[in-house]
N, C-alpha and C. Protein backbone atom coordinates (compact mmCIF):
# COMPACT_ATOMS: atom_id res chain seq x y z
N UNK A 1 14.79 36.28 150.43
CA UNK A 1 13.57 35.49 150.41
C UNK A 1 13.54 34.46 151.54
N UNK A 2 12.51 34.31 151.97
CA UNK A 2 12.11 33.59 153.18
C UNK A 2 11.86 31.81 152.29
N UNK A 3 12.89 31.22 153.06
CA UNK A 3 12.88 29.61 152.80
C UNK A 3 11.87 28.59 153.58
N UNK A 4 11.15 27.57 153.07
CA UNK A 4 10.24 26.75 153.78
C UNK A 4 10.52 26.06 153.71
N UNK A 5 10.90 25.09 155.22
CA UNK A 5 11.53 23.86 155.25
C UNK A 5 10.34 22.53 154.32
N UNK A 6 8.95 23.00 154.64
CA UNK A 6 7.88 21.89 153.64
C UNK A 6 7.09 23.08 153.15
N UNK A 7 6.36 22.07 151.92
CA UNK A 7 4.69 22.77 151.80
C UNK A 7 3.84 23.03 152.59
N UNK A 8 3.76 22.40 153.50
CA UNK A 8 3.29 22.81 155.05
C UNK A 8 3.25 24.31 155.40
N UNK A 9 4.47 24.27 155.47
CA UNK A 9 4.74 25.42 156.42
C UNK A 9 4.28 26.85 155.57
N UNK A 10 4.92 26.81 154.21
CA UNK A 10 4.57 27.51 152.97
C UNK A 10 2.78 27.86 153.11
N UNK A 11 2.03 26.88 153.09
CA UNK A 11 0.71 27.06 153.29
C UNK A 11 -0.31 27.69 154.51
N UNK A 12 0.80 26.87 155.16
CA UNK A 12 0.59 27.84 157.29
C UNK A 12 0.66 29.05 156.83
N UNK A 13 1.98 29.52 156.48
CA UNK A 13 2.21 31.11 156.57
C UNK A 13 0.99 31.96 155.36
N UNK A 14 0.84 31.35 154.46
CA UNK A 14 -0.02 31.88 153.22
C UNK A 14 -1.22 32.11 153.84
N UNK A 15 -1.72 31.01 155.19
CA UNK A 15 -3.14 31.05 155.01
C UNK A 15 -3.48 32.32 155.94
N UNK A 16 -2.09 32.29 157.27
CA UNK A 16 -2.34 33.38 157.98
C UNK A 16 -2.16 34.63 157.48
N UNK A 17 -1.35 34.95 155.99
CA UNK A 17 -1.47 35.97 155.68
C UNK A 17 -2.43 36.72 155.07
N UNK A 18 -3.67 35.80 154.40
CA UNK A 18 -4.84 35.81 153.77
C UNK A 18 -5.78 36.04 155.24
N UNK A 19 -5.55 35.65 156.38
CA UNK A 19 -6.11 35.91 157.86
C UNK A 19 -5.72 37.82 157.75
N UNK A 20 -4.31 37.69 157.66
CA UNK A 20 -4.28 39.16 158.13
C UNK A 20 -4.84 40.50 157.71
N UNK A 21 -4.70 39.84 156.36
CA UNK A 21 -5.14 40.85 155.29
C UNK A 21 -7.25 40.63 155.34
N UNK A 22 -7.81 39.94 155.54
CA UNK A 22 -9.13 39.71 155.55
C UNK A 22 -9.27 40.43 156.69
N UNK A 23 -8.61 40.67 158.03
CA UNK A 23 -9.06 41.36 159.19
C UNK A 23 -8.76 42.64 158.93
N UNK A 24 -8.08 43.60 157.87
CA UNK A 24 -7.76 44.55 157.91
C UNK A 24 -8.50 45.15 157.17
N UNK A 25 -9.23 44.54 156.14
CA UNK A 25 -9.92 44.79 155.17
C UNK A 25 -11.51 44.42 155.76
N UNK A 26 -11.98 43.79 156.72
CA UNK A 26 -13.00 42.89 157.12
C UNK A 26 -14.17 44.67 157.59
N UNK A 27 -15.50 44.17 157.95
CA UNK A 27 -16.11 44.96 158.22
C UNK A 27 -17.00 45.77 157.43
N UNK A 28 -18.12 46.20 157.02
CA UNK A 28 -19.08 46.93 156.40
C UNK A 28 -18.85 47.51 155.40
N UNK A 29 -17.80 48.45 155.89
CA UNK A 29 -17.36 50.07 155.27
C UNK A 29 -16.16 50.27 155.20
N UNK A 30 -15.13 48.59 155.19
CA UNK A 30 -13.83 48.62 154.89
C UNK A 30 -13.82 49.41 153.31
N UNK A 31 -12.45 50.13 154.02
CA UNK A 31 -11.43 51.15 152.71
C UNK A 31 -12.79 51.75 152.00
N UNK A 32 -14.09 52.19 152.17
CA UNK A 32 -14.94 52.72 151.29
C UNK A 32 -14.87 54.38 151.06
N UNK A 33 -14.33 55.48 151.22
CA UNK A 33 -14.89 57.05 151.07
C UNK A 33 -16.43 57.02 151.65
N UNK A 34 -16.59 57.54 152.00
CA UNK A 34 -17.58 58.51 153.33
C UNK A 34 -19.25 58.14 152.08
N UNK A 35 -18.84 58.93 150.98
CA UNK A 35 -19.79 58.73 149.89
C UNK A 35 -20.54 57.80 149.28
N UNK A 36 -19.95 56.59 149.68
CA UNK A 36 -20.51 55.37 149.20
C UNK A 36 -21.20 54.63 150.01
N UNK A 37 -22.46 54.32 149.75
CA UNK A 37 -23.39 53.58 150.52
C UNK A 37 -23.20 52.41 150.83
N UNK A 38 -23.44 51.73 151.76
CA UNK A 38 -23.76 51.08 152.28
C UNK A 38 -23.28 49.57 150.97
N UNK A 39 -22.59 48.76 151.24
CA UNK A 39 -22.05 47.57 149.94
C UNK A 39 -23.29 46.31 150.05
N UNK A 40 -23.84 46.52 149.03
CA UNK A 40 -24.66 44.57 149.10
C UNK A 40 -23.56 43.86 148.25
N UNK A 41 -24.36 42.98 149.67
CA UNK A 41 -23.27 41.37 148.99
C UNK A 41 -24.39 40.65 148.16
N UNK A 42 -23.70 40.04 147.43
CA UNK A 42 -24.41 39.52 146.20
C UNK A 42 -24.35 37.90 145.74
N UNK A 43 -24.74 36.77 145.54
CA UNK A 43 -24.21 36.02 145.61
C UNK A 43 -24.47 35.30 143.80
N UNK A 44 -23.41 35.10 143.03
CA UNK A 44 -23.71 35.18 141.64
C UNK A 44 -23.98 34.07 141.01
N UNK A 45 -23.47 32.52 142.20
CA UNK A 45 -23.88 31.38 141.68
C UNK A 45 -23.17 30.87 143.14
N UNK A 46 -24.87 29.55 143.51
CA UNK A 46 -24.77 29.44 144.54
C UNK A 46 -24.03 28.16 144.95
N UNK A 47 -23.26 27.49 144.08
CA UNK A 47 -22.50 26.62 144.19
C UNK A 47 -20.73 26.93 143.03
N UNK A 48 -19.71 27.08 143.45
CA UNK A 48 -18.62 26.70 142.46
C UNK A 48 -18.53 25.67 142.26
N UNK A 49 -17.60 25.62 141.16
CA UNK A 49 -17.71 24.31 139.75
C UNK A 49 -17.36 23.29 140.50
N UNK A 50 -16.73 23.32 141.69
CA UNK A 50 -16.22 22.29 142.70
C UNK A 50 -16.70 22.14 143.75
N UNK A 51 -17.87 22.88 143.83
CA UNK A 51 -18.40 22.68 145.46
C UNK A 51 -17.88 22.85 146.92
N UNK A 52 -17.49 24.24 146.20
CA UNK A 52 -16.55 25.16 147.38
C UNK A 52 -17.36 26.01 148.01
N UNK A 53 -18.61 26.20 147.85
CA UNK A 53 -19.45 27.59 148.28
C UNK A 53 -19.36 28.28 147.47
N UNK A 54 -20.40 29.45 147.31
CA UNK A 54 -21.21 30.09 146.79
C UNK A 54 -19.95 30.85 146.19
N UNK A 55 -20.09 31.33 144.81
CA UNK A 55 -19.40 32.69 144.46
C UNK A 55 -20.06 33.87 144.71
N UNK A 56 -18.98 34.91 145.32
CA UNK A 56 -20.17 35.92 145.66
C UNK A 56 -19.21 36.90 145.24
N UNK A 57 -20.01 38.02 145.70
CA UNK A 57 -19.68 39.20 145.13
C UNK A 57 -19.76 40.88 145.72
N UNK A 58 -19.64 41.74 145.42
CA UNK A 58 -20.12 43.01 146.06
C UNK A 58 -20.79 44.00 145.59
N UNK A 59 -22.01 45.01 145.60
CA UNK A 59 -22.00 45.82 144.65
C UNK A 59 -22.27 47.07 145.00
N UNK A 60 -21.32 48.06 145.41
CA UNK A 60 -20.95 49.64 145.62
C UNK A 60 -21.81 50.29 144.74
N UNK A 61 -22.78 51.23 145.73
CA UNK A 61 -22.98 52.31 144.79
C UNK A 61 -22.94 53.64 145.69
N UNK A 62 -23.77 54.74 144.85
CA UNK A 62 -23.44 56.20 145.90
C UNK A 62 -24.50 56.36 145.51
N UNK A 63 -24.67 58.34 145.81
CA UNK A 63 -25.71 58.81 145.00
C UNK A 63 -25.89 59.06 143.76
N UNK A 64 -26.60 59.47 143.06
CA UNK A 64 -26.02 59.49 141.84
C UNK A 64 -25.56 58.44 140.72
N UNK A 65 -25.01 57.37 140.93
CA UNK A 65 -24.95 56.45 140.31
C UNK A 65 -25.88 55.63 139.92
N UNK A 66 -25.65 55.62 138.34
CA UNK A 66 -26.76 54.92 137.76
C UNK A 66 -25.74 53.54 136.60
N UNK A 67 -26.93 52.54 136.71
CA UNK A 67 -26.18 51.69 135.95
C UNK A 67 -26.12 51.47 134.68
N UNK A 68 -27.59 52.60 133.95
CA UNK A 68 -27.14 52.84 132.55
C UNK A 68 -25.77 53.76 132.24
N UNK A 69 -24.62 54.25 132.77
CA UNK A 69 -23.79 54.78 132.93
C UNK A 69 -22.72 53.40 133.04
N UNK A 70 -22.88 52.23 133.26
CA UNK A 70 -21.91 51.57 132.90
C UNK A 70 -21.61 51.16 134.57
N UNK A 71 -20.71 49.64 134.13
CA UNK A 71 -20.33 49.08 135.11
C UNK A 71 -18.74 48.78 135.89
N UNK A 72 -18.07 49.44 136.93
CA UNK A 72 -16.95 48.95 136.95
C UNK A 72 -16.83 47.48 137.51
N UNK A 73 -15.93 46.42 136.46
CA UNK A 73 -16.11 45.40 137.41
C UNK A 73 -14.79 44.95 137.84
N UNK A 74 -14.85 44.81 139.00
CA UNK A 74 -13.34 44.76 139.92
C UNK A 74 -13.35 43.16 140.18
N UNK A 75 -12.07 43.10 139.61
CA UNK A 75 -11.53 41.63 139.57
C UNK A 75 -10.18 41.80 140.84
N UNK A 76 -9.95 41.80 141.58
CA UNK A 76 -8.55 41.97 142.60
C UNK A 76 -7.13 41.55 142.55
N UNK A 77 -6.31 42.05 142.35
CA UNK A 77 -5.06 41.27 142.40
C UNK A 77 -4.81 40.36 143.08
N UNK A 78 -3.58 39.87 143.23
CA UNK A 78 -3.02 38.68 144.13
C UNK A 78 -2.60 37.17 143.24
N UNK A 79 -2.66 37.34 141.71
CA UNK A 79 -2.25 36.26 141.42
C UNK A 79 -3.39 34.84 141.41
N UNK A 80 -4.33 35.40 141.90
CA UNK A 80 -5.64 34.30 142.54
C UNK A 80 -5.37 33.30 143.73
N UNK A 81 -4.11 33.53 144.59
CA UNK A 81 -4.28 33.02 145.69
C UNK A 81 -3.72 34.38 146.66
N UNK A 82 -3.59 35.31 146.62
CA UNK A 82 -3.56 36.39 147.42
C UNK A 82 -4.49 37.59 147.32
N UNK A 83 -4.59 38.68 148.27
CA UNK A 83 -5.21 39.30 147.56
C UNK A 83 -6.69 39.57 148.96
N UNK A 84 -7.78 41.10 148.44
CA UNK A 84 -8.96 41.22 148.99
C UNK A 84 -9.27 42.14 148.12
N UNK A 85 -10.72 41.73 147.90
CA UNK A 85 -11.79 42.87 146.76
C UNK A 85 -11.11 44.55 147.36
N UNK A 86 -11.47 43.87 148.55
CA UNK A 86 -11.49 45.76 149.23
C UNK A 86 -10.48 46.34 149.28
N UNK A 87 -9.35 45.86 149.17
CA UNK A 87 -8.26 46.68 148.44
C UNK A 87 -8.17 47.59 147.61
N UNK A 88 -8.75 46.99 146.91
CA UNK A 88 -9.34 48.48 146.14
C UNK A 88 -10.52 49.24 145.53
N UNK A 89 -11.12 49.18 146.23
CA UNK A 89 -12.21 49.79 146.55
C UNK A 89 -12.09 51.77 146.55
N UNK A 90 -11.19 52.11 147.17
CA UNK A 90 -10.73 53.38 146.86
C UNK A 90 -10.49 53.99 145.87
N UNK A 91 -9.97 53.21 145.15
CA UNK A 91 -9.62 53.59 143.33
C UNK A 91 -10.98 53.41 142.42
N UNK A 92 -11.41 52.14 142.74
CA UNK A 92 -12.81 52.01 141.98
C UNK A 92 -14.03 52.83 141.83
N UNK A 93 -14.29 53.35 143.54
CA UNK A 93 -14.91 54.43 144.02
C UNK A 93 -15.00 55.76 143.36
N UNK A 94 -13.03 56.00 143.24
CA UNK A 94 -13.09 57.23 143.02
C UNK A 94 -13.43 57.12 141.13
N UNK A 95 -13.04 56.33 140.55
CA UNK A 95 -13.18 56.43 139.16
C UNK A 95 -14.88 56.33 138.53
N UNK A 96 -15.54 55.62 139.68
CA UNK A 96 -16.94 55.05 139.31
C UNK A 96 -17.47 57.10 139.40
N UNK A 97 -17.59 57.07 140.57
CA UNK A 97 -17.88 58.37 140.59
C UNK A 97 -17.85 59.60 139.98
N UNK A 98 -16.31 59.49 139.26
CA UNK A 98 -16.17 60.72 138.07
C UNK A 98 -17.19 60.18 137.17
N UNK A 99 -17.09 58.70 137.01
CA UNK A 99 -18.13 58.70 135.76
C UNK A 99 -19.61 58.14 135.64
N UNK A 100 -20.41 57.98 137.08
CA UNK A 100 -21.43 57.95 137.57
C UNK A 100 -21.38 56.44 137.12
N UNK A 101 -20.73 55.39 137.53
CA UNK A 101 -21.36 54.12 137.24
C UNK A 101 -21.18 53.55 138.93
N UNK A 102 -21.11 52.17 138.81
CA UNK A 102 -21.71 51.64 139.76
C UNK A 102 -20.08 50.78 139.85
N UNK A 103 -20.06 50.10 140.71
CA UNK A 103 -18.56 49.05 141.16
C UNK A 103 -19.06 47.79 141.38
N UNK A 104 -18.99 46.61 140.77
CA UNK A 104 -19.19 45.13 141.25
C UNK A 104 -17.72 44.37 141.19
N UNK A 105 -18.03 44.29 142.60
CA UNK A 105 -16.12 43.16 142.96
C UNK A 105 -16.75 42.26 142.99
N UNK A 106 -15.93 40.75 142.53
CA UNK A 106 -16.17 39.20 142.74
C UNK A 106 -14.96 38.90 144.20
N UNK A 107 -15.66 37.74 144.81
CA UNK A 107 -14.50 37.56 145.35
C UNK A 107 -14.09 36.02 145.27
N UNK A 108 -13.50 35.65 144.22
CA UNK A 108 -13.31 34.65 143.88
C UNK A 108 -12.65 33.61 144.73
N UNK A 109 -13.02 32.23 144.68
CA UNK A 109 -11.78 31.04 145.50
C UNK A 109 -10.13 31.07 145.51
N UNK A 110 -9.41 31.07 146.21
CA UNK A 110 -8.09 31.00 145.92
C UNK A 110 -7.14 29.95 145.89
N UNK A 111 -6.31 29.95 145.03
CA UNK A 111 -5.07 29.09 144.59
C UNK A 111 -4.40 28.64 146.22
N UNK A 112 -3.97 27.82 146.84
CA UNK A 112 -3.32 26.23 146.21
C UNK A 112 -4.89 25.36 146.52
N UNK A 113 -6.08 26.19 147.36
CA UNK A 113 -7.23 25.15 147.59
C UNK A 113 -7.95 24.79 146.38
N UNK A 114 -7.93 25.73 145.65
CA UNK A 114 -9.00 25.43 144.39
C UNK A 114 -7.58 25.20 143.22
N UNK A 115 -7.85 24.64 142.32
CA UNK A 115 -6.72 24.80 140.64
C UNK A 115 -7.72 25.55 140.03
N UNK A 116 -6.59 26.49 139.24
CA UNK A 116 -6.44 26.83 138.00
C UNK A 116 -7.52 26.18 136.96
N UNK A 117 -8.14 26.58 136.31
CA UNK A 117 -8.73 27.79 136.02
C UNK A 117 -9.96 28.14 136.52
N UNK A 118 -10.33 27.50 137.68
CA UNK A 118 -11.34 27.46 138.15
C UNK A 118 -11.81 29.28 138.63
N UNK A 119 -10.78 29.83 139.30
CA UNK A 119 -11.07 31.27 139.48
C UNK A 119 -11.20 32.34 138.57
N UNK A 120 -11.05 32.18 137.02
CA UNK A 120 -10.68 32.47 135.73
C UNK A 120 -12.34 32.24 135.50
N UNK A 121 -13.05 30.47 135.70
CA UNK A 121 -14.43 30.71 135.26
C UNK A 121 -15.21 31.80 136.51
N UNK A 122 -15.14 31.56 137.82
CA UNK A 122 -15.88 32.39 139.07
C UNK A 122 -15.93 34.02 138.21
N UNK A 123 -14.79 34.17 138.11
CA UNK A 123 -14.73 35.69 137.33
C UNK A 123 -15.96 35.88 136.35
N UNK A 124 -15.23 34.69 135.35
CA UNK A 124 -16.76 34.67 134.75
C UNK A 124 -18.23 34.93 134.76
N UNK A 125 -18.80 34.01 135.37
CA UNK A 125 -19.59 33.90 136.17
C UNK A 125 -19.79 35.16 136.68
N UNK A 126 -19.28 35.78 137.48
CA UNK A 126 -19.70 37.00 137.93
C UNK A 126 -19.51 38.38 136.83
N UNK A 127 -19.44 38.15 136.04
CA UNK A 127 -19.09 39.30 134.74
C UNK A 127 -20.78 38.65 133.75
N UNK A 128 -21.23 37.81 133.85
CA UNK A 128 -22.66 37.15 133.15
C UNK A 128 -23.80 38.07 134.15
């Protein structure tokens, strides 16, 4: 395991890794299958509980998909300070599709800028 001489440095490296991973994932038609249209962004409440900016969101569909068929809603890993919706997006895709529903990712604030439980309500919020 990699040692940090401060919190500083701990936070430097975290933020550029949340950099790296946002550029890899960044772009239109990041990680989507060929099949899926075009993603609206969505924005589900235009202020967080702290006045961090907007919670927003994504919402994947194809052909075929209908939303009386039900909703997948993608919450992302990472613990709530790591992590990108579009990560998995491939899995969601492929499961929405066997079963004709639709995909809505949140992309919630992350841990050490925001506390606990604040990304727990955003989720929320975007599941209303």
């Amino acid at each position: 395991p990699k040692s940090y001489p401060t919190k500083q440095a701990w936070r430097d490296d975290l933020l550029n890794y949340r950099k790296k991973v946002a550029s890899m994932n960044s772009g239109p038609r990041a990680n989507l299958p060929d099949y899926v249209e075009t993603p609206k962004e969505v924005i589900f409440q235009k202020t967080s509980f702290n006045n961090q900016g907007p919670i927003k969101g994504t919402i994947l569909t194809y052909p075929g998909a209908k939303i009386e068929n039900g909703v997948i809603y993608w919450i992302h890993g990472g613990g709530f300070f790591l992590g990108h919706p579009a990560e998995g997006y491939p899995m969601c895709c492929i499961m929405a599709q066997y079963m004709g529903m639709i995909v809505v990712s949140i992309d919630y604030h992350y841990c050490p800028e925001i506390s606990l439980p604040q990304q727990v309500d955003e989720c929320i919020v975007g599941y209303k």
